[in-house]
N, C-alpha and C. Protein backbone atom coordinates (compact mmCIF):
# COMPACT_ATOMS: atom_id res chain seq x y z
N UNK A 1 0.85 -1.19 0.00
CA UNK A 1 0.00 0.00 0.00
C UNK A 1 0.89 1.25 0.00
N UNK A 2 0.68 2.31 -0.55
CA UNK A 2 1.14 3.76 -1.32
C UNK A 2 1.38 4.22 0.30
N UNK A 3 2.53 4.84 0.82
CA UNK A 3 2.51 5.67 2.02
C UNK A 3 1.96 7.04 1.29
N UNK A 4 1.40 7.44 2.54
CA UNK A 4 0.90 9.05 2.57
C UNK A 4 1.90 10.09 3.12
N UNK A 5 2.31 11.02 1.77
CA UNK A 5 3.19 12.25 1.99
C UNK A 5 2.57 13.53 1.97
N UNK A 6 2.37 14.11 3.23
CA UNK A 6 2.04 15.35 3.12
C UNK A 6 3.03 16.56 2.75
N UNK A 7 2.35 17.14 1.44
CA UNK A 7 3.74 18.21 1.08
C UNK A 7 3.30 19.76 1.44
N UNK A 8 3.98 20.29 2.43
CA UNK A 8 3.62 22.04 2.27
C UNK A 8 4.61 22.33 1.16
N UNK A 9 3.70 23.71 0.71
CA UNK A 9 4.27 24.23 0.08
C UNK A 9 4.24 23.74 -1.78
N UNK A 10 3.44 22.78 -1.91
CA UNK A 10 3.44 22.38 -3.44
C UNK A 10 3.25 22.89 -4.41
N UNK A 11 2.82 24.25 -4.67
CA UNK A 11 2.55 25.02 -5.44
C UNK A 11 4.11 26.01 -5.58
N UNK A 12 5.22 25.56 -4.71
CA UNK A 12 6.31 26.29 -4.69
C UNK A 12 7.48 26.10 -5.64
N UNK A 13 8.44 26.25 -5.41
CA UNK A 13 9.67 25.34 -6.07
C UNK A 13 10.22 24.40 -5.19
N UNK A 14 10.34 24.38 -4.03
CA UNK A 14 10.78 23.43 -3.10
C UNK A 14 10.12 21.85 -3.49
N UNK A 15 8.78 22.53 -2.62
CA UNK A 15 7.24 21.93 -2.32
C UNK A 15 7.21 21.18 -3.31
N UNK A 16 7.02 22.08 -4.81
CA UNK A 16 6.27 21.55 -5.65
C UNK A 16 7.31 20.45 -6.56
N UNK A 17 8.98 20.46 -6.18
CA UNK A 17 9.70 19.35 -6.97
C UNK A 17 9.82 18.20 -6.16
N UNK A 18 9.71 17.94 -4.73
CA UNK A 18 8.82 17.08 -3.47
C UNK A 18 7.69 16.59 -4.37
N UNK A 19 7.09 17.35 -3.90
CA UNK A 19 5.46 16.76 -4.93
C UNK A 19 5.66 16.19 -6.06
N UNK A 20 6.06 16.49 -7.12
CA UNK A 20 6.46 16.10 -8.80
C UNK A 20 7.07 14.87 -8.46
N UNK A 21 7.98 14.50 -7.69
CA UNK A 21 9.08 13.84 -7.60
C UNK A 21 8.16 12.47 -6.62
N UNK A 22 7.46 12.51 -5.89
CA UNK A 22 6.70 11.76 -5.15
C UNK A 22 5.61 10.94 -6.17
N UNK A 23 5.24 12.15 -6.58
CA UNK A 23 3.89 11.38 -7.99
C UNK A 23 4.56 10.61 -8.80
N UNK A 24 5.80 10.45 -9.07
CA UNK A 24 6.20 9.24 -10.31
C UNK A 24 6.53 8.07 -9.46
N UNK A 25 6.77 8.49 -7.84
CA UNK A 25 6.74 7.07 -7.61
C UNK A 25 5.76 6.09 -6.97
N UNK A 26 5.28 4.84 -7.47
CA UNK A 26 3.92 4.23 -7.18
C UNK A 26 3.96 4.10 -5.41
N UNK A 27 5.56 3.89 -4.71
CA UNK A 27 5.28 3.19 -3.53
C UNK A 27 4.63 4.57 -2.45
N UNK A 28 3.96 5.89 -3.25
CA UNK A 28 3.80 7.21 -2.43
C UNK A 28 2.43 7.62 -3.07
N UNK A 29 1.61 8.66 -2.34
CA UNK A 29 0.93 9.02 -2.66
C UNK A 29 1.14 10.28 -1.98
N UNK A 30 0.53 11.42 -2.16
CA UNK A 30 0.93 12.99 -2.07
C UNK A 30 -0.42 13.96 -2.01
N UNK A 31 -0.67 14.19 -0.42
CA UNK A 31 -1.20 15.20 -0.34
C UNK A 31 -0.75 16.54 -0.42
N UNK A 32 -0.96 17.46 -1.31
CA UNK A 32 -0.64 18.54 -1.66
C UNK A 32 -1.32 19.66 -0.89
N UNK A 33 -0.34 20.27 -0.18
CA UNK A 33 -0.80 21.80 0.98
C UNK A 33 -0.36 22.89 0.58
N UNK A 34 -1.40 23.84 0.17
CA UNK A 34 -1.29 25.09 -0.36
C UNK A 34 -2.07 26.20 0.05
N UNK A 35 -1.93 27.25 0.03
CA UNK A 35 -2.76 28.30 0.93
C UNK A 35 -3.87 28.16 0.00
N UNK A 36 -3.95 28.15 -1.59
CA UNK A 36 -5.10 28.70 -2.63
C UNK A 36 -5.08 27.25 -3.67
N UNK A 37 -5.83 26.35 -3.10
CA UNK A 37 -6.55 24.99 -3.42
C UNK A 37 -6.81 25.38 -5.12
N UNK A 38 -6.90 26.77 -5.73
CA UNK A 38 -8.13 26.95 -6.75
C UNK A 38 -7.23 27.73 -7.89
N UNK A 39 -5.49 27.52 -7.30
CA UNK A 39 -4.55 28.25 -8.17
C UNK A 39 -4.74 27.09 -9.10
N UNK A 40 -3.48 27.60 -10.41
CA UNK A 40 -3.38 27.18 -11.70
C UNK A 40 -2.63 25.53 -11.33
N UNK A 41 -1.18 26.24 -10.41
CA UNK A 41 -0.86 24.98 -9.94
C UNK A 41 -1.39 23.76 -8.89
N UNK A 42 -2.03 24.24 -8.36
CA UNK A 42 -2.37 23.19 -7.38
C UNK A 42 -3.86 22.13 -8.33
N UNK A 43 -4.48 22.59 -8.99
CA UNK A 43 -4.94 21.96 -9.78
C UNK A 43 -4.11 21.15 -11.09
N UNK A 44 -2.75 21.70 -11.23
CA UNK A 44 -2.16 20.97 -12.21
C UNK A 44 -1.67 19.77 -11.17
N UNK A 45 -1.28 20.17 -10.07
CA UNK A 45 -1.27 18.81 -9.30
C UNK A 45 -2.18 17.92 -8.89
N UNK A 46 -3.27 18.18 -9.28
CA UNK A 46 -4.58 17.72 -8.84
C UNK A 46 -4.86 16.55 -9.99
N UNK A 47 -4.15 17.21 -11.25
CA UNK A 47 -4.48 16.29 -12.61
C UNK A 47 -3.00 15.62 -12.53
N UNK A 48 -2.12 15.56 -11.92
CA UNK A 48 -0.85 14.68 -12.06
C UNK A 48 -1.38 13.78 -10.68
N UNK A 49 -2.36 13.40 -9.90
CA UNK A 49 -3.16 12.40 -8.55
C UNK A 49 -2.28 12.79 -7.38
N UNK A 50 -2.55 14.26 -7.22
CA UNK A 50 -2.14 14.76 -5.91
C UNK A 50 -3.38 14.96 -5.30
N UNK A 51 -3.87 14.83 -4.07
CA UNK A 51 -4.96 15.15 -3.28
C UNK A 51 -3.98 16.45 -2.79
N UNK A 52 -5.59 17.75 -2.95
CA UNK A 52 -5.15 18.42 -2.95
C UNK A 52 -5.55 19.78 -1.72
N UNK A 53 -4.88 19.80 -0.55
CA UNK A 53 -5.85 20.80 0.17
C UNK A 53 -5.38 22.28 0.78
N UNK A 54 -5.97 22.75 1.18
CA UNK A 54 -5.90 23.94 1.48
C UNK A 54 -5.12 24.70 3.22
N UNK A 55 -4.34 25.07 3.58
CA UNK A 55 -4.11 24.89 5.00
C UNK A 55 -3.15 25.92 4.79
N UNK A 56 -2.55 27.12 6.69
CA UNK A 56 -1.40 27.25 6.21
C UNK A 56 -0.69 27.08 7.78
N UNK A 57 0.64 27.12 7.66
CA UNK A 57 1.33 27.52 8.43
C UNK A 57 1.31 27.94 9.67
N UNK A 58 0.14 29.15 9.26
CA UNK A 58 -0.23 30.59 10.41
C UNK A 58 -1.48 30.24 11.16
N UNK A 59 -1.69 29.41 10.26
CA UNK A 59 -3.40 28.73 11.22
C UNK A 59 -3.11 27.52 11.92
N UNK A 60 -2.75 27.05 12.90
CA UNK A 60 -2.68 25.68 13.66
C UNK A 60 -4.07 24.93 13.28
N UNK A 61 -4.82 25.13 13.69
CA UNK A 61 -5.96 24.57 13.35
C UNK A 61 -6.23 24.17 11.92
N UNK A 62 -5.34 24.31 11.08
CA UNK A 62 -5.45 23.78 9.59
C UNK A 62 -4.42 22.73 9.43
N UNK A 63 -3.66 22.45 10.30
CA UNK A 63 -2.69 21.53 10.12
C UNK A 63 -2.96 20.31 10.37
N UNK A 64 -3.74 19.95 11.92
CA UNK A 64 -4.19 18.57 12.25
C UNK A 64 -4.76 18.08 11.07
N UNK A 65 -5.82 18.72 10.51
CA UNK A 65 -6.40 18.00 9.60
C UNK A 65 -5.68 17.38 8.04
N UNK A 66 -4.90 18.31 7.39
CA UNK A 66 -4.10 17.81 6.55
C UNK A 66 -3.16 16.96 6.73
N UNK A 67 -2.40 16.36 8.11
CA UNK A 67 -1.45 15.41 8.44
C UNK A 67 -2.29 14.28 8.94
N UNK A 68 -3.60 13.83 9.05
CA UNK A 68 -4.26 12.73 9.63
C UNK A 68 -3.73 11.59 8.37
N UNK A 69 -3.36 10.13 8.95
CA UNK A 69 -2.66 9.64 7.71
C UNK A 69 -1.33 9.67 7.21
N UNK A 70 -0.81 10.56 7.86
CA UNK A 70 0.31 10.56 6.47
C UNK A 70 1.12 9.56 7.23
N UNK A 71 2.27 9.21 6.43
CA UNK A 71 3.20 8.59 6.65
C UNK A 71 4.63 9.67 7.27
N UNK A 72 4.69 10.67 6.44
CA UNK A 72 5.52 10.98 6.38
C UNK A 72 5.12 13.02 5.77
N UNK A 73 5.83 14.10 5.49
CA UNK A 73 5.60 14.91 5.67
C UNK A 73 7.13 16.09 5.23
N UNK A 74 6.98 16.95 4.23
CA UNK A 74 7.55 17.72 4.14
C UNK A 74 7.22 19.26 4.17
N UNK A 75 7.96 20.15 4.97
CA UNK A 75 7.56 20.96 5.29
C UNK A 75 8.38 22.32 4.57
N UNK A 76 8.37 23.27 3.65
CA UNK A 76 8.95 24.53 3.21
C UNK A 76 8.70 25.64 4.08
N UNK A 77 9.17 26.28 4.73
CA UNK A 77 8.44 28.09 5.23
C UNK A 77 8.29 29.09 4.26
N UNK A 78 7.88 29.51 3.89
CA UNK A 78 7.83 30.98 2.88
C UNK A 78 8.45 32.41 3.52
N UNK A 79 9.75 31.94 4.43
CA UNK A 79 10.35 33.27 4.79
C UNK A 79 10.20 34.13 4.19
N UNK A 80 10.12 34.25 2.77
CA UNK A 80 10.81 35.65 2.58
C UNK A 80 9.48 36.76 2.36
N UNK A 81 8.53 35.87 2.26
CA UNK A 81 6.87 36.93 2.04
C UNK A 81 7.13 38.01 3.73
N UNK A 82 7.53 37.43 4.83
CA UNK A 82 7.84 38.63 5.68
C UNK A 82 8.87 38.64 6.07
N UNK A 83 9.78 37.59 6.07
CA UNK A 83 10.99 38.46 6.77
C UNK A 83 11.27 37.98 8.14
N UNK A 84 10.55 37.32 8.70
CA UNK A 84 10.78 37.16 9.77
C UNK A 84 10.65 36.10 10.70
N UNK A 85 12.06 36.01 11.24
CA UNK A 85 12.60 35.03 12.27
C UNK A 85 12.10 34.51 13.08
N UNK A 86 11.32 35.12 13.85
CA UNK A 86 10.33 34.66 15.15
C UNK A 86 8.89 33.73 14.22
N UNK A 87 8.24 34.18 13.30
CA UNK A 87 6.95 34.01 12.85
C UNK A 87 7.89 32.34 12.63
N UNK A 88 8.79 32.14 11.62
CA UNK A 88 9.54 31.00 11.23
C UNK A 88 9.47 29.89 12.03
N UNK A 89 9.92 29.97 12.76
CA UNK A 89 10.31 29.22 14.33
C UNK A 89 9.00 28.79 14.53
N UNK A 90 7.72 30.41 15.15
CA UNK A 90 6.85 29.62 15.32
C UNK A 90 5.95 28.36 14.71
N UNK A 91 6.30 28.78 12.96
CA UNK A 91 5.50 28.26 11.67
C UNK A 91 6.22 26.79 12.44
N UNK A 92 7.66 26.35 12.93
CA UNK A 92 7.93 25.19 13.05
C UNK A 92 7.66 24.35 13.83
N UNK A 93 7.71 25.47 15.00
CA UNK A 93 7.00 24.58 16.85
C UNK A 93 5.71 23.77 16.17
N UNK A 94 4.75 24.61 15.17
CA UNK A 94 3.12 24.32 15.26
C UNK A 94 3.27 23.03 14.23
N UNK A 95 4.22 23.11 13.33
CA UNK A 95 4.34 21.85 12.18
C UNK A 95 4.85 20.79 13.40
N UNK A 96 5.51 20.97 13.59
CA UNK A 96 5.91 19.83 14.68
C UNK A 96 4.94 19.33 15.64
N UNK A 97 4.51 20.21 16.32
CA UNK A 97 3.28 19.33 17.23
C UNK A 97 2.39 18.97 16.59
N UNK A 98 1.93 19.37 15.41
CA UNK A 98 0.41 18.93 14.92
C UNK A 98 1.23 17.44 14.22
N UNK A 99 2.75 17.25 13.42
CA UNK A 99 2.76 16.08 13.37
C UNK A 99 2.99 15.22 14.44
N UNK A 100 3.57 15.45 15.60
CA UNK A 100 3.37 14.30 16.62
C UNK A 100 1.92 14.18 17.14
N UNK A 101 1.24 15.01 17.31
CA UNK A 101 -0.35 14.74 17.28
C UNK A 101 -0.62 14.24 16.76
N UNK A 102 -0.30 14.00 15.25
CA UNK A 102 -1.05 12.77 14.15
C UNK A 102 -0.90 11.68 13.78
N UNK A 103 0.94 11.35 14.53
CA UNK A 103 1.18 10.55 14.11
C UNK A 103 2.07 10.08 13.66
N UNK A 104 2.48 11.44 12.46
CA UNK A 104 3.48 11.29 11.50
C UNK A 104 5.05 10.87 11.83
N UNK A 105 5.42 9.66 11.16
CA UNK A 105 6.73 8.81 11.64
C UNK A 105 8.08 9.99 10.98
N UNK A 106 8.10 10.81 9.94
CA UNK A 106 8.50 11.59 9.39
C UNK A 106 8.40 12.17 8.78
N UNK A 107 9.43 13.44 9.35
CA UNK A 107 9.52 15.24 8.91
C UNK A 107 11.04 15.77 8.25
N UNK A 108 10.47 15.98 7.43
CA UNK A 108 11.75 17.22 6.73
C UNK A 108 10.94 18.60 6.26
N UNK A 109 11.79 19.27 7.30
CA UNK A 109 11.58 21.13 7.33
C UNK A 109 12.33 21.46 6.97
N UNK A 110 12.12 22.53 6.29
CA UNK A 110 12.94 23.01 5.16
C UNK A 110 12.41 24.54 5.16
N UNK A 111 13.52 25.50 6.18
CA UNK A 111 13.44 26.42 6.61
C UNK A 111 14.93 27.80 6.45
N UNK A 112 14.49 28.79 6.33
CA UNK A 112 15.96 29.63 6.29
C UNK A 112 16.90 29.95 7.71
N UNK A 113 15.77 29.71 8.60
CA UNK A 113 16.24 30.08 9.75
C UNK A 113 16.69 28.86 10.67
């Protein structure tokens, strides 16, 4: 059976070569996490069999739900939209607890700070 990879950030360059790179292989399957479910890309991932949802960072409460399942989990920050060090960190404390809340056996964050 396909493990479940949750990807932030798939609509990115990080995110989205994670994602690309997950879909060619059969032993994965790839939930795709993006702030805007209804962009150009996240629907092109939608037609390459990414499940595709909506969540971010800044909302805790959007995270439990997109990591229920997964196997495993990659995480991007979008530093540079502000700039800032503290928000970063926090974006990581909250990725981190919502995956030990769910479950998830593994994380790669992928952060500037």
């Amino acid at each position: 059976m396909a493990k479940l990879i949750t990807v932030f950030g798939a609509t990115g360059v990080q995110g989205g070569a994670v994602a690309y790179a997950l879909l060619e292989d059969p032993d994965f399957k790839v939930r795709a996490v993006t702030r805007n479910a209804s962009s150009a890309k996240a629907k092109a991932l939608q037609e390459k069999g990414a499940e595709v949802v909506q969540a971010s960072l800044d909302d805790q409460s959007t995270l439990g739900p997109v990591l229920q399942g997964a196997h495993g989990v990659f995480v991007v920050t979008n530093y540079w939209e502000y700039k800032d060090k503290d928000r970063e960190v926090e974006q990581g404390k909250a990725i981190a607890d919502a995956a030990k809340a769910a479950g998830v056996l593994h994380v790669v964050f992928s952060g500037l700070e």
